[in-house]
PDB file of N, CA and C in Angstrom:
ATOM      1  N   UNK A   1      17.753   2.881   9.152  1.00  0.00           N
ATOM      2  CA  UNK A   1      16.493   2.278   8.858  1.00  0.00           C
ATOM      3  C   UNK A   1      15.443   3.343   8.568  1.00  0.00           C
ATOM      4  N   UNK A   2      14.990   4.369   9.308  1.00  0.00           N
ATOM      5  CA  UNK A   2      14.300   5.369   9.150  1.00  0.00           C
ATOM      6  C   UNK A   2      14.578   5.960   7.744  1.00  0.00           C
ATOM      7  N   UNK A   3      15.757   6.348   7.657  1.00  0.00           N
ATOM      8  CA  UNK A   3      16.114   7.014   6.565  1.00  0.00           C
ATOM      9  C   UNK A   3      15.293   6.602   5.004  1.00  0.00           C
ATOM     10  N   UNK A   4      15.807   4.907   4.809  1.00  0.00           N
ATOM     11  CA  UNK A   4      15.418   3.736   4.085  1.00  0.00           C
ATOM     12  C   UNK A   4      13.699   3.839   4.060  1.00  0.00           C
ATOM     13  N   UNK A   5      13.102   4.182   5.364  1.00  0.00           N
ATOM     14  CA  UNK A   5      12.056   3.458   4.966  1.00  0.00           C
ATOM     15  C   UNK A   5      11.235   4.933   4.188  1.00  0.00           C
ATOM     16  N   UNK A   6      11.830   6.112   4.369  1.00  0.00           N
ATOM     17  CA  UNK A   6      11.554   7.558   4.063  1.00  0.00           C
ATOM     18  C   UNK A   6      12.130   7.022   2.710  1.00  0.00           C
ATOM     19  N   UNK A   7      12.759   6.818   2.376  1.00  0.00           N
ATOM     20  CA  UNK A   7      13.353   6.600   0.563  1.00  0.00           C
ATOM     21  C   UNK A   7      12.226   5.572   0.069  1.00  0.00           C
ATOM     22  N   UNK A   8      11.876   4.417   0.126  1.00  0.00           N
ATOM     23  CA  UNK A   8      11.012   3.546  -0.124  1.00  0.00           C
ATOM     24  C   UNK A   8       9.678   3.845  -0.399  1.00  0.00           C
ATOM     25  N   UNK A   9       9.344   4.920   0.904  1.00  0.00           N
ATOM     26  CA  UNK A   9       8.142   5.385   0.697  1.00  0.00           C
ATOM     27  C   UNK A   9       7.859   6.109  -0.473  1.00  0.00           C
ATOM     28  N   UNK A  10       8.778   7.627  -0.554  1.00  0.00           N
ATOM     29  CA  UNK A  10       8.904   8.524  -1.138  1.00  0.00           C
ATOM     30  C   UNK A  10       8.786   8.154  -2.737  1.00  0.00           C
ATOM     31  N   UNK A  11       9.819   7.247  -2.781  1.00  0.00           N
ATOM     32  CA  UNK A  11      10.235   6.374  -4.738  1.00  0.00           C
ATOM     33  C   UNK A  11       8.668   5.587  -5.458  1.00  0.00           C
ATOM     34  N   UNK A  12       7.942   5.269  -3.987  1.00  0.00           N
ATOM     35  CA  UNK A  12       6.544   4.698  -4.233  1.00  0.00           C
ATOM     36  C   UNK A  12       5.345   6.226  -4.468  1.00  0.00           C
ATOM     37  N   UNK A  13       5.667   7.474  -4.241  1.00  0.00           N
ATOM     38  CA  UNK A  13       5.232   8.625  -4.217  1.00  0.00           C
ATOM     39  C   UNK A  13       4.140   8.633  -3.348  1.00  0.00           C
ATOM     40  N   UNK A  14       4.171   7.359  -2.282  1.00  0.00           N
ATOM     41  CA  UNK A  14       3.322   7.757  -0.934  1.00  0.00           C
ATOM     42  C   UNK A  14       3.877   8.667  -0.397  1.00  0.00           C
ATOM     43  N   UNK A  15       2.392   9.170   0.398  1.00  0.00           N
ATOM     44  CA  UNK A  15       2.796  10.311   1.918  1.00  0.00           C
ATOM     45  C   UNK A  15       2.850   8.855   2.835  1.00  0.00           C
ATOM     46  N   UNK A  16       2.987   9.354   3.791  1.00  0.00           N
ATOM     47  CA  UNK A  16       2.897   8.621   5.265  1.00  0.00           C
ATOM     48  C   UNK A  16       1.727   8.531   5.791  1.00  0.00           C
ATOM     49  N   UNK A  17       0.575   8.786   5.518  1.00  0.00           N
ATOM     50  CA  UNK A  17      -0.990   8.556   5.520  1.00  0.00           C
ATOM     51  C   UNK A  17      -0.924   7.251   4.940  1.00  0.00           C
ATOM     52  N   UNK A  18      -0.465   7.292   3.413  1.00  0.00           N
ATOM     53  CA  UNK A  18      -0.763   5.854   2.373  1.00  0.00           C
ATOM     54  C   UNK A  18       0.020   4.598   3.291  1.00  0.00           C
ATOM     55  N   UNK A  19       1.562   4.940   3.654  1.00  0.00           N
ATOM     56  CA  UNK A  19       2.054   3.840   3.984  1.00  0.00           C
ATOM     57  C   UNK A  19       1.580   3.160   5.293  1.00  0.00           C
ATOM     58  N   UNK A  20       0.781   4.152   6.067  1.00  0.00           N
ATOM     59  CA  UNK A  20       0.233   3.894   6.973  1.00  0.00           C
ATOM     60  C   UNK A  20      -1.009   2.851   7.274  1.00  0.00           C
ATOM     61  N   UNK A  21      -1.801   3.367   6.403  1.00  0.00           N
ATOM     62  CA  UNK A  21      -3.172   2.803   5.553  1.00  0.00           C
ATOM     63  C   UNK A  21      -2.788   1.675   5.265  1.00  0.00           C
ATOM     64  N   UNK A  22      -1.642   1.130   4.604  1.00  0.00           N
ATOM     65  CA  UNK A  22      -1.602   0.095   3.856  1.00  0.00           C
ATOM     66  C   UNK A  22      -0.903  -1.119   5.052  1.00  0.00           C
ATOM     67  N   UNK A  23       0.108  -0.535   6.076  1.00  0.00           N
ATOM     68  CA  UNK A  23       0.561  -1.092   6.908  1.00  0.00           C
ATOM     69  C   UNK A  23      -0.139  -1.229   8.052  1.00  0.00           C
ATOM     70  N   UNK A  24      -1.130  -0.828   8.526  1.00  0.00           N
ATOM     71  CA  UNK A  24      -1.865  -0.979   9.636  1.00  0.00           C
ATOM     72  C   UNK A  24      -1.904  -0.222  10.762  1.00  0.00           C
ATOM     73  N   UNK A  25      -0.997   1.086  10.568  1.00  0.00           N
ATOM     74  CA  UNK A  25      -0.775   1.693  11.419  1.00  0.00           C
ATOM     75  C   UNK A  25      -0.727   3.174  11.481  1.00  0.00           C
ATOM     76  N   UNK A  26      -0.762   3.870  12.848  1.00  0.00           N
ATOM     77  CA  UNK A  26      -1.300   5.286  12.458  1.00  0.00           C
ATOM     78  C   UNK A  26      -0.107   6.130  11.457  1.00  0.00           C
ATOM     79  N   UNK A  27      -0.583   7.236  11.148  1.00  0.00           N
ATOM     80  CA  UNK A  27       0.461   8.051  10.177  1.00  0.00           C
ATOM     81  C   UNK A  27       1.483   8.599  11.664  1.00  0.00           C
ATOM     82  N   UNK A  28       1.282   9.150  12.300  1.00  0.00           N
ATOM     83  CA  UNK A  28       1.769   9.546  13.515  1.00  0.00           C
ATOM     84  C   UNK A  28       3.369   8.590  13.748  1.00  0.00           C
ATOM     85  N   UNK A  29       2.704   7.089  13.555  1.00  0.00           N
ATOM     86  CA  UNK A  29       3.772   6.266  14.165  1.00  0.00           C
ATOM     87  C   UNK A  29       4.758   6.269  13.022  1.00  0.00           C
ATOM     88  N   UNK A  30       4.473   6.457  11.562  1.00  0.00           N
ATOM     89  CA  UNK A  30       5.031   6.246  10.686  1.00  0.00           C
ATOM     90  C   UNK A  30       6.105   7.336  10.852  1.00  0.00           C
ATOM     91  N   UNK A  31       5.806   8.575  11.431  1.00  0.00           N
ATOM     92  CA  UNK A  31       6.498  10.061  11.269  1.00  0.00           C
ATOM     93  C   UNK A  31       7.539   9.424  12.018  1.00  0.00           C
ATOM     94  N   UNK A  32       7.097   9.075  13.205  1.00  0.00           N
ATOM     95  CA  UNK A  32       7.804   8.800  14.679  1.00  0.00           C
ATOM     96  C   UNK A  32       9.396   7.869  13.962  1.00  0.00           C
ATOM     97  N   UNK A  33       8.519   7.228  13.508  1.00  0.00           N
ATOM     98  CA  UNK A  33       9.954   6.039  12.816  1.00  0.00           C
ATOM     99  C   UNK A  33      11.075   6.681  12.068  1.00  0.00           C
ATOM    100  N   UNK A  34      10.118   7.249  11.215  1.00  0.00           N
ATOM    101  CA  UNK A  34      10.934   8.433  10.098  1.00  0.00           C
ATOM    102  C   UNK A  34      11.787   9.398  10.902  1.00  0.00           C
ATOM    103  N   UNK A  35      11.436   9.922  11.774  1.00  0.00           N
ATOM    104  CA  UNK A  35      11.884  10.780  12.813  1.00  0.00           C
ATOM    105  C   UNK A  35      13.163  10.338  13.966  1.00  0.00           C
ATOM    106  N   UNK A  36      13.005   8.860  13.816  1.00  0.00           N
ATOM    107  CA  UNK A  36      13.777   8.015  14.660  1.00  0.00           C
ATOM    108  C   UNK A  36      13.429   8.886  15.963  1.00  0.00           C
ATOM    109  N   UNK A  37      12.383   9.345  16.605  1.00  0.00           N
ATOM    110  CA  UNK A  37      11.932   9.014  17.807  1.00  0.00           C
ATOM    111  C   UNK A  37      11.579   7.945  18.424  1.00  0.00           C
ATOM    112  N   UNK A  38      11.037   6.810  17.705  1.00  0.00           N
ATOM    113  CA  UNK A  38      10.656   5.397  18.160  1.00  0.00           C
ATOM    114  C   UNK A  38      11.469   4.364  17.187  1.00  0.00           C
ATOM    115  N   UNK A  39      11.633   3.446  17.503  1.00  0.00           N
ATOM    116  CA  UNK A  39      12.180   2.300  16.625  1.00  0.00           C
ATOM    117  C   UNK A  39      11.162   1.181  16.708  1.00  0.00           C
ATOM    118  N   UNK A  40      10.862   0.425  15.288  1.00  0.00           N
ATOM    119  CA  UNK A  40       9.827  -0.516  15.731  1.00  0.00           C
ATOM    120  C   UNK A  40      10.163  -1.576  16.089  1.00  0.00           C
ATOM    121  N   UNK A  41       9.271  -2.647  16.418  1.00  0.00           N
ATOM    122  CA  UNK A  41       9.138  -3.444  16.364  1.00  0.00           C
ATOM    123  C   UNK A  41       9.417  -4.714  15.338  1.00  0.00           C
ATOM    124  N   UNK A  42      10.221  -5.795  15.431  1.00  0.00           N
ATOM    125  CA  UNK A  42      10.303  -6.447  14.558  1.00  0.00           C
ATOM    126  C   UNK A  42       8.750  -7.199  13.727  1.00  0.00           C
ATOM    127  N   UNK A  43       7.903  -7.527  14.516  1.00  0.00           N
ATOM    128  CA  UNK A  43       6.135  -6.941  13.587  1.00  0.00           C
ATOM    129  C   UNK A  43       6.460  -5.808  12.942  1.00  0.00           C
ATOM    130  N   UNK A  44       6.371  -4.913  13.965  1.00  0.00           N
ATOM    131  CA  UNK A  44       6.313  -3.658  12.660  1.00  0.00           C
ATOM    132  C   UNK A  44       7.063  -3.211  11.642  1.00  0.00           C
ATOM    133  N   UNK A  45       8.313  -4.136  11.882  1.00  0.00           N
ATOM    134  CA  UNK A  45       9.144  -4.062  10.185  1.00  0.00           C
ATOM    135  C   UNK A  45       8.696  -5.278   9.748  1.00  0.00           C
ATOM    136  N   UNK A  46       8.337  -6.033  10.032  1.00  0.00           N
ATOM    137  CA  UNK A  46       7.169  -6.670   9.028  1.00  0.00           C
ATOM    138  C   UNK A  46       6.185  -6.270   8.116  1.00  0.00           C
ATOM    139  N   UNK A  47       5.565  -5.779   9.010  1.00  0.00           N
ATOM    140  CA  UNK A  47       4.246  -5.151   7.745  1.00  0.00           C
ATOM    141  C   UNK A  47       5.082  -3.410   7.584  1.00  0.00           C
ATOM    142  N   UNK A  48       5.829  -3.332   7.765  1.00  0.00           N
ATOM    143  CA  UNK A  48       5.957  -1.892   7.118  1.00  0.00           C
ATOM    144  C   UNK A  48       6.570  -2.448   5.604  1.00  0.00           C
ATOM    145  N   UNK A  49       7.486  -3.528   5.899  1.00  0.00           N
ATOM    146  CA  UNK A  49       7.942  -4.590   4.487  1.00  0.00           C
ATOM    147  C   UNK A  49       7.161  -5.019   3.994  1.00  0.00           C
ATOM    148  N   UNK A  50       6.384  -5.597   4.088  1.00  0.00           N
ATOM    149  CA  UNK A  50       4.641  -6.168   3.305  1.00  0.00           C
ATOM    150  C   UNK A  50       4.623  -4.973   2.623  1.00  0.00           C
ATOM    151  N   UNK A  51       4.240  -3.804   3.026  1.00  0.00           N
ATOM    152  CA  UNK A  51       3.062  -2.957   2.969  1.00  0.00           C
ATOM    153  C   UNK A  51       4.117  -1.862   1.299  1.00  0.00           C
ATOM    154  N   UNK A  52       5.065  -2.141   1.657  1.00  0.00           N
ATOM    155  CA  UNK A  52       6.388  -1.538   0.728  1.00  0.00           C
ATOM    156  C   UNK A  52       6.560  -2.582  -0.660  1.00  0.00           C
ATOM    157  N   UNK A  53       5.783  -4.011  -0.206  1.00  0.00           N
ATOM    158  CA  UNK A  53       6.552  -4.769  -0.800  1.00  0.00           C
ATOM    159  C   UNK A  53       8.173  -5.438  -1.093  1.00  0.00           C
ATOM    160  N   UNK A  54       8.734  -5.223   0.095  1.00  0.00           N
ATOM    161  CA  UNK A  54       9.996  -5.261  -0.226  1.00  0.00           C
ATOM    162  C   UNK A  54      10.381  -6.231   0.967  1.00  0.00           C
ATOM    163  N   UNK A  55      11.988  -6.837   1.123  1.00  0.00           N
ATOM    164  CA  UNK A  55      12.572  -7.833   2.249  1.00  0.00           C
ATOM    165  C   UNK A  55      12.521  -7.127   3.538  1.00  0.00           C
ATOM    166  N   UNK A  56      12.021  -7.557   4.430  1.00  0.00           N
ATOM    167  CA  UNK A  56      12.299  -6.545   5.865  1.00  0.00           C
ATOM    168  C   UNK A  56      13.874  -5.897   5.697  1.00  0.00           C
ATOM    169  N   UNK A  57      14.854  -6.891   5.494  1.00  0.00           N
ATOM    170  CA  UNK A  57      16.355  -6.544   5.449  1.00  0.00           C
ATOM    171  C   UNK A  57      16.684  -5.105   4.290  1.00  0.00           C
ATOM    172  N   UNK A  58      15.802  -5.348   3.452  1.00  0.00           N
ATOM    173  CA  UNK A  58      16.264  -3.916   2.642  1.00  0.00           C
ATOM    174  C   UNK A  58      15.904  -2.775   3.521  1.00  0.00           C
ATOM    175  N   UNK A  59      15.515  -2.428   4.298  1.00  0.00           N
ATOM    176  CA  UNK A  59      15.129  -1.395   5.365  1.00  0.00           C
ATOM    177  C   UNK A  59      16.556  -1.093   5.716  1.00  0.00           C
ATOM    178  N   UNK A  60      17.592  -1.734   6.332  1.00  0.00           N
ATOM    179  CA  UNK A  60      18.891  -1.967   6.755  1.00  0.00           C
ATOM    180  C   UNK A  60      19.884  -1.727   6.158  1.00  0.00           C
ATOM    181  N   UNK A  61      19.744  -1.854   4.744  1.00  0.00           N
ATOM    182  CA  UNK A  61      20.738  -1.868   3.612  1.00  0.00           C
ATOM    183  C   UNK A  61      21.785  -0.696   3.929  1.00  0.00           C
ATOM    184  N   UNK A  62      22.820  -0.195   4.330  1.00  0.00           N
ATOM    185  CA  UNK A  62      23.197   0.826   4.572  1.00  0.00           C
ATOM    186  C   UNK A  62      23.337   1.820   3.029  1.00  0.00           C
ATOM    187  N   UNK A  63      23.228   0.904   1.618  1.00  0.00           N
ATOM    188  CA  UNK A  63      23.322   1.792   0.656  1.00  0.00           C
ATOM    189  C   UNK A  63      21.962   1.032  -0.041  1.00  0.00           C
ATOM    190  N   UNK A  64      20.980   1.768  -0.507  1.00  0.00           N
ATOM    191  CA  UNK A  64      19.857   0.998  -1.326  1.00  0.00           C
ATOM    192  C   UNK A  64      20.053   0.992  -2.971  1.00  0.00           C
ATOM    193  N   UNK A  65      20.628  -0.178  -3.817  1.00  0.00           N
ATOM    194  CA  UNK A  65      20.668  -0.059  -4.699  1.00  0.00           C
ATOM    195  C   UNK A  65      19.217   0.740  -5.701  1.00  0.00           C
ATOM    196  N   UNK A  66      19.571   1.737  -6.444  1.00  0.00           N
ATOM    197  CA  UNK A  66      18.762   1.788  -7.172  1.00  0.00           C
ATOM    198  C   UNK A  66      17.732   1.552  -8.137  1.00  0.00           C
ATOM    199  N   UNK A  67      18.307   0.062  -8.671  1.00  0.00           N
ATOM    200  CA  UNK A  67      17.830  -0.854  -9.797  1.00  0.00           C
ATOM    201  C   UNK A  67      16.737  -1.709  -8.756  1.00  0.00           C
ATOM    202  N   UNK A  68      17.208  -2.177  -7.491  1.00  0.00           N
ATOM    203  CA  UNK A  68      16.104  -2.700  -6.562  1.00  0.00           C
ATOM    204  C   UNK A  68      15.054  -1.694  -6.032  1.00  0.00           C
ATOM    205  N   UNK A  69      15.444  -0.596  -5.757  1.00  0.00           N
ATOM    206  CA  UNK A  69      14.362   0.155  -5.592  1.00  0.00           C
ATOM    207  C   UNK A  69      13.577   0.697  -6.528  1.00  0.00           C
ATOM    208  N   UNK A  70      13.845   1.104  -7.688  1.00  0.00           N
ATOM    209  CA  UNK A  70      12.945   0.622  -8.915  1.00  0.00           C
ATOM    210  C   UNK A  70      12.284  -0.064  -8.791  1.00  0.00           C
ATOM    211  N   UNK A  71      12.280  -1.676  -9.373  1.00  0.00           N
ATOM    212  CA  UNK A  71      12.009  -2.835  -9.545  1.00  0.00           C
ATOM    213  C   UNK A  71      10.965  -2.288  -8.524  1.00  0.00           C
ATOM    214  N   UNK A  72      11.341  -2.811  -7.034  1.00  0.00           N
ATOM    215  CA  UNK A  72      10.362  -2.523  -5.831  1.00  0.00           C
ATOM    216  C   UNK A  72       8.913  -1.494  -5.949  1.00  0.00           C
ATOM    217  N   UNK A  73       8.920  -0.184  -6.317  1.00  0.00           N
ATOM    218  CA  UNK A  73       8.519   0.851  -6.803  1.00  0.00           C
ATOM    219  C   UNK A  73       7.771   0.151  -7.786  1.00  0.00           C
ATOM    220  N   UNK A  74       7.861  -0.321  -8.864  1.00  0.00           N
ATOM    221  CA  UNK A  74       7.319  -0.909  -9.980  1.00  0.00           C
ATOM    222  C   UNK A  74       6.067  -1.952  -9.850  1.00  0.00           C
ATOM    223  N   UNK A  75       6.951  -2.406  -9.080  1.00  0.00           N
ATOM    224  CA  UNK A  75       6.112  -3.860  -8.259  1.00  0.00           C
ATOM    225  C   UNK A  75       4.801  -2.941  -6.996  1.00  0.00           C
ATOM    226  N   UNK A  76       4.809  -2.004  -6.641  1.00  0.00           N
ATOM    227  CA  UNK A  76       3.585  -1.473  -5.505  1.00  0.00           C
ATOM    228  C   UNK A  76       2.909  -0.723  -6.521  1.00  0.00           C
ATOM    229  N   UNK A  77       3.293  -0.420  -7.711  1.00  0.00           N
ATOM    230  CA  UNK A  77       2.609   0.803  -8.647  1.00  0.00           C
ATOM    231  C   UNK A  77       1.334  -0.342  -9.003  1.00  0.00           C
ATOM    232  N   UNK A  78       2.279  -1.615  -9.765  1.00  0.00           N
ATOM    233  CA  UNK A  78       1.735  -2.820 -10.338  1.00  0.00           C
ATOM    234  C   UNK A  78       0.438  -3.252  -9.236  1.00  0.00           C
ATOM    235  N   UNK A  79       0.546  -3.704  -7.860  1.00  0.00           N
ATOM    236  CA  UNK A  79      -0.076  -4.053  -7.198  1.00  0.00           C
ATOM    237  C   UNK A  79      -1.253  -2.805  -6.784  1.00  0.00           C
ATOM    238  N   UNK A  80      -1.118  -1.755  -6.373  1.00  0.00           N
ATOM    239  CA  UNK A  80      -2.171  -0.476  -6.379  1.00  0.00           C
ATOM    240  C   UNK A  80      -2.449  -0.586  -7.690  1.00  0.00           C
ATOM    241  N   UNK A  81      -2.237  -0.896  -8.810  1.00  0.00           N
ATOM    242  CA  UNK A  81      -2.771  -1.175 -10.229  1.00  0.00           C
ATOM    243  C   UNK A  81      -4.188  -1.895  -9.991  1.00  0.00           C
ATOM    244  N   UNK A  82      -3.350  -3.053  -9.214  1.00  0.00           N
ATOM    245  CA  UNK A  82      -4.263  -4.393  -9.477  1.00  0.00           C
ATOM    246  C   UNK A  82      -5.427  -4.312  -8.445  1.00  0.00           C
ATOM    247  N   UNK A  83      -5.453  -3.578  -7.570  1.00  0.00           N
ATOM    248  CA  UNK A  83      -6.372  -3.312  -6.183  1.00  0.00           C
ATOM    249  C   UNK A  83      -7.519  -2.089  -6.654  1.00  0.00           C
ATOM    250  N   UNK A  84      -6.557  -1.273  -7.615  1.00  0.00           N
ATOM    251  CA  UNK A  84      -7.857  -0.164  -7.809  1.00  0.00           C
ATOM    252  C   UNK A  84      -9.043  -0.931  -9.028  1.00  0.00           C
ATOM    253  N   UNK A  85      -8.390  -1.695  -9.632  1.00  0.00           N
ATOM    254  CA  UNK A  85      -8.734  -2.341 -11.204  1.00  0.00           C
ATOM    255  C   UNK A  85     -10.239  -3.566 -10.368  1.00  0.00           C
ATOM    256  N   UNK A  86      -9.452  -3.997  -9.369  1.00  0.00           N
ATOM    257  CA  UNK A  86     -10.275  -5.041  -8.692  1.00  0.00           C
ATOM    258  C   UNK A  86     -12.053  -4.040  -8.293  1.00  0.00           C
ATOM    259  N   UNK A  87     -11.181  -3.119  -7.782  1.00  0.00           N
ATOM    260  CA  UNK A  87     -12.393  -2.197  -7.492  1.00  0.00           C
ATOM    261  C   UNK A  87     -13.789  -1.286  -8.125  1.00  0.00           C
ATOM    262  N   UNK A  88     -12.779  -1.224  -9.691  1.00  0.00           N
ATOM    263  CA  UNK A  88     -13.592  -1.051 -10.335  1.00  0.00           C
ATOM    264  C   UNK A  88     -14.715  -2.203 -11.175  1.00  0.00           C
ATOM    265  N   UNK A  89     -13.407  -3.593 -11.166  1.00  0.00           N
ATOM    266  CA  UNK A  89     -14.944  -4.321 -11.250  1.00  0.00           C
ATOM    267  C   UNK A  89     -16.029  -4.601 -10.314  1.00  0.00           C
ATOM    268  N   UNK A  90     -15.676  -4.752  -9.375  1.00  0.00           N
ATOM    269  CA  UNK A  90     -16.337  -5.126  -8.297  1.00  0.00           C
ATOM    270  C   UNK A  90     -17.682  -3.918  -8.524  1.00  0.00           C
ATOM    271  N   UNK A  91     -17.535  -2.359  -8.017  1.00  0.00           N
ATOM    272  CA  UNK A  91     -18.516  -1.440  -8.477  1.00  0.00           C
ATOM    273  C   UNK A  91     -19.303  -1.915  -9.866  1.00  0.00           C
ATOM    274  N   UNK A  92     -18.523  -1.975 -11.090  1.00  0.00           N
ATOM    275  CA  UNK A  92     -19.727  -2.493 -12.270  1.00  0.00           C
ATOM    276  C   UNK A  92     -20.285  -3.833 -11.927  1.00  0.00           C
ATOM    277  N   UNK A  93     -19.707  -4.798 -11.454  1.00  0.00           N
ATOM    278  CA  UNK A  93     -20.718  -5.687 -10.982  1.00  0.00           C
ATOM    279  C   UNK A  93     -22.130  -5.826 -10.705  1.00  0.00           C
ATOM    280  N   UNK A  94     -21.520  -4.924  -9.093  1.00  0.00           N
ATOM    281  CA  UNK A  94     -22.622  -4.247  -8.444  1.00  0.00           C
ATOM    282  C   UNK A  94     -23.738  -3.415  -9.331  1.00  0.00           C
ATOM    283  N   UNK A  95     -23.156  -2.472  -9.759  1.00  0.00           N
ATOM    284  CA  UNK A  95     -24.406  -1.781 -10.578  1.00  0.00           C
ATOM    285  C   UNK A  95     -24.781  -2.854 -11.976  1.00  0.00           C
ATOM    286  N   UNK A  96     -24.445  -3.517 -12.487  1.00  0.00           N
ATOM    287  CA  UNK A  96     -25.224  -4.586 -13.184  1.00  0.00           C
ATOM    288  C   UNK A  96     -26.347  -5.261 -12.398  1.00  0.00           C
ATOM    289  N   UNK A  97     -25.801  -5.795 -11.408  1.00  0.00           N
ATOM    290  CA  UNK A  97     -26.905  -6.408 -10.610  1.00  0.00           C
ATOM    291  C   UNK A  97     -27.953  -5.985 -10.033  1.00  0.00           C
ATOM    292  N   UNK A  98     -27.702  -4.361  -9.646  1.00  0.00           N
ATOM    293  CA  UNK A  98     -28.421  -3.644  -9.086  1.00  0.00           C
ATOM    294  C   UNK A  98     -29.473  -3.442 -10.583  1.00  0.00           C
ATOM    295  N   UNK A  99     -29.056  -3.011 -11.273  1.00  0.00           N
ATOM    296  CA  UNK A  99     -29.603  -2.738 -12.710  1.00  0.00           C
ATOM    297  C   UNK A  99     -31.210  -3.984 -12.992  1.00  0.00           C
ATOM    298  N   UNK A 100     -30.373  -5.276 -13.086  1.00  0.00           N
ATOM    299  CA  UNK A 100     -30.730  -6.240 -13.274  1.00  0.00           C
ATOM    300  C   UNK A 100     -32.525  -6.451 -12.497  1.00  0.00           C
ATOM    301  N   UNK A 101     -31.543  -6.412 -10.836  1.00  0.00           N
ATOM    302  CA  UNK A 101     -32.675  -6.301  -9.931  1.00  0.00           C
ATOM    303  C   UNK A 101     -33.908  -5.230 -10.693  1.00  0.00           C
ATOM    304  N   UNK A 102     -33.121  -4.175 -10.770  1.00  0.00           N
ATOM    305  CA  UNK A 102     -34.419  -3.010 -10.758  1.00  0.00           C
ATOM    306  C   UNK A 102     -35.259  -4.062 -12.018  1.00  0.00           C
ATOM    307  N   UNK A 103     -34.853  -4.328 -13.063  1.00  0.00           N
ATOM    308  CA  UNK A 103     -35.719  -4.454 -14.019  1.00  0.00           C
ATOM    309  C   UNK A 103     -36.798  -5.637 -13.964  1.00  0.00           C
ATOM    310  N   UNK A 104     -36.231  -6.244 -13.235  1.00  0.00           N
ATOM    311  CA  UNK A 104     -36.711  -7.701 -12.575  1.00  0.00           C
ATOM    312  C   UNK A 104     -38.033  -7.153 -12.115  1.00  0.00           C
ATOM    313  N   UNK A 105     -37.774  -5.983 -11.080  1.00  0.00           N
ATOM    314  CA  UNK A 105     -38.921  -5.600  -9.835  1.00  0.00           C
ATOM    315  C   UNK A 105     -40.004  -5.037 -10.920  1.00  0.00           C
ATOM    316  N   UNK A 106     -39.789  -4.207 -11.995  1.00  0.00           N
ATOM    317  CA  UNK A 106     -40.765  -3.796 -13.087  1.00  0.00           C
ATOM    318  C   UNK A 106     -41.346  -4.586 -13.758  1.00  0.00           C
ATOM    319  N   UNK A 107     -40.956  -5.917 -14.237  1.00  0.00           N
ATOM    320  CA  UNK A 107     -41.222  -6.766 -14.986  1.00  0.00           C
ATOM    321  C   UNK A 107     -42.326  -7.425 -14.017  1.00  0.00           C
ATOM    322  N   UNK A 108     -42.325  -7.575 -12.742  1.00  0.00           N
ATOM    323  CA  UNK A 108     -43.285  -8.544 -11.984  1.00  0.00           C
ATOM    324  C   UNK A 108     -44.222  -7.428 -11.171  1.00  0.00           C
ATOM    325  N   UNK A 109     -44.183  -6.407 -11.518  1.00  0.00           N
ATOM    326  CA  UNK A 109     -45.386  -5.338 -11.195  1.00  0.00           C
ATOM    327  C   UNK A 109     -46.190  -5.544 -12.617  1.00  0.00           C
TER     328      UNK A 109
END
């Protein structure tokens, strides 16, 4: 499992900070797993699967097909696509409105 979740990460070109960030949990614990000093929690192969995008059970796979880990990989690139994209509208929004405001406040002086 450790091994798996070090391949998953890696094919996504996260560190263990990102998968951490994204899973809810410290980078520390992520090492620990990787390290097979700790084993998690069935929660925590939950969201470590969320956070990968992938079946909790592919963690387990004793061989990880390649064409699925692709695909998988493809699919978190796609989604960090769609989260940074969200972000940037959200910021022009904001500065439209902010914009907006300012001109508003000049117009009624």
């Amino acid at each position: 499992m450790a091994a798996n979740l070090k391949t998953f990460r890696a094919v996504r070109g996260w560190s263990q900070a990102k998968l951490a960030e994204k899973a809810g949990i410290s980078t520390q614990h992520i090492g620990m797993i990787e390290t097979k000093i700790k084993f998690p929690s069935s929660a925590m192969i939950e969201r470590l699967a969320k956070a990968l995008s992938i079946d909790p059970a592919e963690l387990f796979y004793r061989e990880i097909d390649p064409e699925t880990m692709r695909k998988n990989a493809e699919k978190a690139v796609i989604e960090d696509l769609g989260e940074a994209f969200c972000s940037m509208i959200n910021d022009f929004v904001k500065e439209k409105i902010k914009k907006l405001d300012d001109e508003a406040s000049v117009e009624d002086k």
